[in-house]
C-alpha atoms as a PDB file:
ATOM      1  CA  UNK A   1     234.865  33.658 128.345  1.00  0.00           C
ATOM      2  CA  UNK A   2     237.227  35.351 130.701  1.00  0.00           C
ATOM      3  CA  UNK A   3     239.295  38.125 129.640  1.00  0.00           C
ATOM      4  CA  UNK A   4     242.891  37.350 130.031  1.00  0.00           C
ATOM      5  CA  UNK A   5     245.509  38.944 132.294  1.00  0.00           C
ATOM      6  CA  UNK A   6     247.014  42.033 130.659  1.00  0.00           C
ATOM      7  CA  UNK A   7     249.597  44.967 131.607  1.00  0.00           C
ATOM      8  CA  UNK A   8     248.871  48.125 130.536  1.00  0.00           C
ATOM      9  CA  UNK A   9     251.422  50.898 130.931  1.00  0.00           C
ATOM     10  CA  UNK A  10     248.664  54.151 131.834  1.00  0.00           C
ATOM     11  CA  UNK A  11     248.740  57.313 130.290  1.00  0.00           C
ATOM     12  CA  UNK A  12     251.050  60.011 132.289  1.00  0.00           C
ATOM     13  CA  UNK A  13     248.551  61.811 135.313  1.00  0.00           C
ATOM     14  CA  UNK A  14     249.791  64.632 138.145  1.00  0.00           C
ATOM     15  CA  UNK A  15     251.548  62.315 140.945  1.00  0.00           C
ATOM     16  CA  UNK A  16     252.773  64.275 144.192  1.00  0.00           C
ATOM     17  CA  UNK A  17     253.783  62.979 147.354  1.00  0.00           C
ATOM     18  CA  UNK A  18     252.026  63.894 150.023  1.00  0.00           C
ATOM     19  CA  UNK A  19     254.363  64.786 153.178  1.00  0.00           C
ATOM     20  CA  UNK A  20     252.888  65.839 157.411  1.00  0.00           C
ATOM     21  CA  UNK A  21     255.488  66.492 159.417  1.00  0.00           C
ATOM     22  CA  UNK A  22     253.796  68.714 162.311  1.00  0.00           C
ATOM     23  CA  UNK A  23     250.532  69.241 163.591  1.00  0.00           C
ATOM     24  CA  UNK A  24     249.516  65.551 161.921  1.00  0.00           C
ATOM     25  CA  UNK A  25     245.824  66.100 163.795  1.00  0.00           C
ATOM     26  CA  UNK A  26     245.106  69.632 163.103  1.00  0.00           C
ATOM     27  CA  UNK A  27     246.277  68.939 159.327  1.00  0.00           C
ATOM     28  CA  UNK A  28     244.029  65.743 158.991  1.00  0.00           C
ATOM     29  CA  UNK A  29     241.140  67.393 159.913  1.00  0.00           C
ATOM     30  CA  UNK A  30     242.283  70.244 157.390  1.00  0.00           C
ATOM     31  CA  UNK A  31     242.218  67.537 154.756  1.00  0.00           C
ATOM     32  CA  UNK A  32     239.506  66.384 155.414  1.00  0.00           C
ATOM     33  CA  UNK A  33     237.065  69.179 155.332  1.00  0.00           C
ATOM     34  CA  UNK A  34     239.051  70.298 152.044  1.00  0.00           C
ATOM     35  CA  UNK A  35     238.777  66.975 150.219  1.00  0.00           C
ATOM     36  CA  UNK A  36     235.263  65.200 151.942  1.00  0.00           C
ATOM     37  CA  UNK A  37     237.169  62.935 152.707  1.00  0.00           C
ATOM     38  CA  UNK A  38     239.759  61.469 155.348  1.00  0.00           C
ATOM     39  CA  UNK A  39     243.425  60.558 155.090  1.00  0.00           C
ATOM     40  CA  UNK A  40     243.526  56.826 154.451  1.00  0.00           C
ATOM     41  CA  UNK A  41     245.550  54.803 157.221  1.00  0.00           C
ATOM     42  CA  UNK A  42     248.255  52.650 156.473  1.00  0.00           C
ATOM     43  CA  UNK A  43     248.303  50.574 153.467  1.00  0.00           C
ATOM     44  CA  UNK A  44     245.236  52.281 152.472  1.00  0.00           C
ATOM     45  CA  UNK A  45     243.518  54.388 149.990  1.00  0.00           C
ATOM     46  CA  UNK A  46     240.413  56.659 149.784  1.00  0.00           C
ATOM     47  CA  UNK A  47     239.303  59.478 147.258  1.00  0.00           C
ATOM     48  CA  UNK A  48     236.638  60.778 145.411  1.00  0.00           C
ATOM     49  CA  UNK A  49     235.877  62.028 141.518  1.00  0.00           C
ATOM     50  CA  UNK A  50     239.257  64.215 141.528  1.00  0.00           C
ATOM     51  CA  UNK A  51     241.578  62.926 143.424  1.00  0.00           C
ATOM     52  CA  UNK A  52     242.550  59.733 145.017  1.00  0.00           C
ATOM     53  CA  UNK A  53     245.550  59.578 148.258  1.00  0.00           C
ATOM     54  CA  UNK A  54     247.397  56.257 148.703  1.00  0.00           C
ATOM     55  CA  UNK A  55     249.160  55.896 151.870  1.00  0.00           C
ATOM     56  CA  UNK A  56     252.470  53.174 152.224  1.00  0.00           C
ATOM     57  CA  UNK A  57     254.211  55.082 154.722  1.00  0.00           C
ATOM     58  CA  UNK A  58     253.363  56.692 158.016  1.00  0.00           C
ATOM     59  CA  UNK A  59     253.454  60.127 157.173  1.00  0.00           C
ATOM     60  CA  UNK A  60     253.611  60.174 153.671  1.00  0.00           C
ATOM     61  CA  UNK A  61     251.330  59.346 150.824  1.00  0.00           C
ATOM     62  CA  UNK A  62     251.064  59.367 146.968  1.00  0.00           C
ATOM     63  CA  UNK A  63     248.518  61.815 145.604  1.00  0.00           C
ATOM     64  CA  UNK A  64     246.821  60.822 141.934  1.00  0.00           C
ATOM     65  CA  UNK A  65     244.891  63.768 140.816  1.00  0.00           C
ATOM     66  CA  UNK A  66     244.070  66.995 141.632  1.00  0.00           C
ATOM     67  CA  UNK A  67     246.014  68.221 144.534  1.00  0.00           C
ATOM     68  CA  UNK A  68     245.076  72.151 144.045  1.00  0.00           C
ATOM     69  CA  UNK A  69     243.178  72.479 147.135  1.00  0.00           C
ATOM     70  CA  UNK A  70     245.807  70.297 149.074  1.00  0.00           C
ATOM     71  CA  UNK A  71     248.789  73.438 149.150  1.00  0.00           C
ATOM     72  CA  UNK A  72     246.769  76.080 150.978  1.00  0.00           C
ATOM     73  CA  UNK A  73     246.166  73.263 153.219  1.00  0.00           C
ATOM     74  CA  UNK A  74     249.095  71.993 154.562  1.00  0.00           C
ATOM     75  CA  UNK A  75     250.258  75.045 154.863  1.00  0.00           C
ATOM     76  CA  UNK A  76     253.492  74.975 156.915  1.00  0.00           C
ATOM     77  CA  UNK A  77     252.632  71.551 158.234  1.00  0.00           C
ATOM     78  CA  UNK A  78     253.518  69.313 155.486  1.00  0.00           C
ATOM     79  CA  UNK A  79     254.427  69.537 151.618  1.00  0.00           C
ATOM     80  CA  UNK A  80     253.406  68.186 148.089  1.00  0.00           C
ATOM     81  CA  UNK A  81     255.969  67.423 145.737  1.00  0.00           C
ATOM     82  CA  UNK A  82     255.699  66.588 142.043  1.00  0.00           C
ATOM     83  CA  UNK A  83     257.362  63.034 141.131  1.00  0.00           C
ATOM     84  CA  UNK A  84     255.183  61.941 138.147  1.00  0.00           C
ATOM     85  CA  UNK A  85     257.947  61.959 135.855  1.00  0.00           C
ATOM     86  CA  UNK A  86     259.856  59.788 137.229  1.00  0.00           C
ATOM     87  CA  UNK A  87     256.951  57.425 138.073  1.00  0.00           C
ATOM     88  CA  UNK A  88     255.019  54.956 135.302  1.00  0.00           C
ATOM     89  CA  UNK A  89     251.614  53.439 136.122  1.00  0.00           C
ATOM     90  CA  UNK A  90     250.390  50.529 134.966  1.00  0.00           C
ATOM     91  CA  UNK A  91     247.656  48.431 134.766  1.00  0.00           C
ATOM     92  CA  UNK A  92     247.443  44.826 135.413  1.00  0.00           C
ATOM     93  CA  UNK A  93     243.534  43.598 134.756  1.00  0.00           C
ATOM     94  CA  UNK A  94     242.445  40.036 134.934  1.00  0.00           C
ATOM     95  CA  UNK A  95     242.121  36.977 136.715  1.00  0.00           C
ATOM     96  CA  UNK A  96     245.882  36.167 137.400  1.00  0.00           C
ATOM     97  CA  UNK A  97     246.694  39.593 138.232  1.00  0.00           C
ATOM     98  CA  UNK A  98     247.529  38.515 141.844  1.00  0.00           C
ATOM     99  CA  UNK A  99     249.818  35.857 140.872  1.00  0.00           C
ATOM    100  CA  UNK A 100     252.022  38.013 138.147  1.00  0.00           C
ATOM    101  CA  UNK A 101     252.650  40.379 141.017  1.00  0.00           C
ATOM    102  CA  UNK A 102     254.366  37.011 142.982  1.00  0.00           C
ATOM    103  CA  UNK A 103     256.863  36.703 139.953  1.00  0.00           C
ATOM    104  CA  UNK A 104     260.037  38.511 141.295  1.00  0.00           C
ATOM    105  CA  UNK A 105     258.202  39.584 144.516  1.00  0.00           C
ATOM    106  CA  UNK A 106     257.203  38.052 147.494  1.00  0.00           C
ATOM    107  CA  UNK A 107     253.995  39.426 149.775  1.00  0.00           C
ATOM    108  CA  UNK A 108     250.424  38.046 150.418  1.00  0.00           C
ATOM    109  CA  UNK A 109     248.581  38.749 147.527  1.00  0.00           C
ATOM    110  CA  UNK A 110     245.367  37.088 148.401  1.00  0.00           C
ATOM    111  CA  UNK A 111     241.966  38.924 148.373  1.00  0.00           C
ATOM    112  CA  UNK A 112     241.851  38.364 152.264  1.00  0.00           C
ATOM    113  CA  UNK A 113     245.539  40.602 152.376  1.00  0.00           C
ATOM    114  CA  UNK A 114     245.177  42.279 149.642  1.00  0.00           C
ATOM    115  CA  UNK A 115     241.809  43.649 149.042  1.00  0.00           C
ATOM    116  CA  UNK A 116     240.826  46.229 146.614  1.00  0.00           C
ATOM    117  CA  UNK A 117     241.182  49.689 147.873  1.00  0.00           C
ATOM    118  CA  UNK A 118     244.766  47.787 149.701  1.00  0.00           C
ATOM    119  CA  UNK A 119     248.010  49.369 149.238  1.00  0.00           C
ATOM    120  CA  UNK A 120     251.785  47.994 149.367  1.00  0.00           C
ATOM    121  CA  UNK A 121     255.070  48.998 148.727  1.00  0.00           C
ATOM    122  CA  UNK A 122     257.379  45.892 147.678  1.00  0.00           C
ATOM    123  CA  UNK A 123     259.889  44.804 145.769  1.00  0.00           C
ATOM    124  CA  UNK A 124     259.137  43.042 142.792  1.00  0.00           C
ATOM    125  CA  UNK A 125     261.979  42.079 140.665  1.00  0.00           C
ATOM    126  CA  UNK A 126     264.815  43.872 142.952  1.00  0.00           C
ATOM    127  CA  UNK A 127     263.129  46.972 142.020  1.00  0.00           C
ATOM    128  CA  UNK A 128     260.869  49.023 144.878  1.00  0.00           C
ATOM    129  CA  UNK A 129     257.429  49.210 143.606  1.00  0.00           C
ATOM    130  CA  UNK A 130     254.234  50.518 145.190  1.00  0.00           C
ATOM    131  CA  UNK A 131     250.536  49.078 144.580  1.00  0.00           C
ATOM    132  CA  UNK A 132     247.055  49.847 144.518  1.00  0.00           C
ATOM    133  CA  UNK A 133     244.763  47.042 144.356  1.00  0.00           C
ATOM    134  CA  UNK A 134     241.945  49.491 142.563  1.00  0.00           C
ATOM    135  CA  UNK A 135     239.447  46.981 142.495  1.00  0.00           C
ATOM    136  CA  UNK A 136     238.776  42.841 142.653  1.00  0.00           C
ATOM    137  CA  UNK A 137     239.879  43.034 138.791  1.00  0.00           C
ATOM    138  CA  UNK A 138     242.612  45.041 138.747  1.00  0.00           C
ATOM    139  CA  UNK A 139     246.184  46.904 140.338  1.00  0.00           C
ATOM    140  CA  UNK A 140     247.807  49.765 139.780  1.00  0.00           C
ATOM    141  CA  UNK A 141     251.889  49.223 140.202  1.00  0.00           C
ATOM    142  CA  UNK A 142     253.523  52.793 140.022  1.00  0.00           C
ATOM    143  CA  UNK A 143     257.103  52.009 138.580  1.00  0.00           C
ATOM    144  CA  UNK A 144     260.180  53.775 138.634  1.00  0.00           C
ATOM    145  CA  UNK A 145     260.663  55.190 135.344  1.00  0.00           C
ATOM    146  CA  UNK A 146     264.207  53.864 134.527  1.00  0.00           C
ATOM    147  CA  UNK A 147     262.566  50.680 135.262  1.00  0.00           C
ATOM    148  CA  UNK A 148     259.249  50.452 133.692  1.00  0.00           C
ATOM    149  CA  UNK A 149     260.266  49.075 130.164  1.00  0.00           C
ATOM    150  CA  UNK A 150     261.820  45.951 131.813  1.00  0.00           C
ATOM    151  CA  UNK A 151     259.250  45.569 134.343  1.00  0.00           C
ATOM    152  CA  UNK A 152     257.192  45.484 131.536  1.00  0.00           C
ATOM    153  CA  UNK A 153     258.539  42.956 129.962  1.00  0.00           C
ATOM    154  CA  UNK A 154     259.914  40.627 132.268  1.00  0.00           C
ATOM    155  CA  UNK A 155     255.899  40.614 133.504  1.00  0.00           C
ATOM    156  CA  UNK A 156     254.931  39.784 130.001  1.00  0.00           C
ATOM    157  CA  UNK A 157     257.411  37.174 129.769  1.00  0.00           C
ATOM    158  CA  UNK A 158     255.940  35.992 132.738  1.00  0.00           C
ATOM    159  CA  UNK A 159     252.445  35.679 131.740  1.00  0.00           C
ATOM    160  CA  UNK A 160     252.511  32.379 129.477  1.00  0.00           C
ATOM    161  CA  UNK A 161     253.926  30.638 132.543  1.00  0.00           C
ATOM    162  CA  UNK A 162     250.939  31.468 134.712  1.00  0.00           C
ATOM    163  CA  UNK A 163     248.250  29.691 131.818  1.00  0.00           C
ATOM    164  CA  UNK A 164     247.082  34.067 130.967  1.00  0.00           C
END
């Protein structure tokens, strides 16, 4: 039997924003060596054990994780601020997790567009949202917190329509 769709608000975790404005090459390759692992490109993510870097705009992405190492790197060529207080994760798992993202939003949510490891930044309900498709069976949508509660539960109102 397949599990049905479900929305999970996550447990608070250390959120930053991730900000190059000079030097983007020299501070890439900084990255990298300091993390193992590149900067993902546009609408992208990559990471490993500790931390994970989602990128929805050009020079700018959101940090989940550990971002100790990230500080010393930048150095004067970009910044890290903390926003997870104002942002809410959550979960949605199942097989019509794609299609509750179309209520109130409008983007190509297909596998094809929208593969796991894909990121977006919409607007889903006339409220900006950004996603991370974190695998084939699941999304992270990172919520403004003022919003989260009715996101919440306009999605969950939503679900009996799609046959969840």
């Amino acid at each position: 039997m397949t599990e049905p769709t479900s929305i999970t608000a996550l447990p608070a975790a250390p959120l930053h924003a991730l900000e190059i404005w000079s030097n983007p090459l020299a501070t890439a390759a900084r990255i990298l060596k300091a993390l193992g692992f590149a900067l993902p490109p546009m609408n992208r993510s990559a990471g490993n054990a500790d931390t994970t870097l989602l990128r929805y705009e050009p020079t700018v992405w959101l940090v989940e994780g550990d971002v100790s190492v990230l500080a010393d790197t930048l150095g004067d060529d970009g910044a890290l601020t903390a926003i997870g207080g104002g942002i809410v994760r959550m979960r949605l798992a199942g097989p019509h997790w794609r299609e509750l993202l179309l209520e109130g939003g409008f983007f190509d949510t297909s596998p094809v567009a929208f593969p796991a490891g894909a990121t977006a930044a919409t607007v889903i309900d006339h409220v900006g949202v950004r996603l991370w498709a974190e695998s084939d069976e699941a999304c992270i949508a990172y919520v403004p917190a003022s919003y989260a509660l009715s996101l919440h539960h306009f999605w969950d109102e939503a679900l009996p329509l799609l046959g969840a």
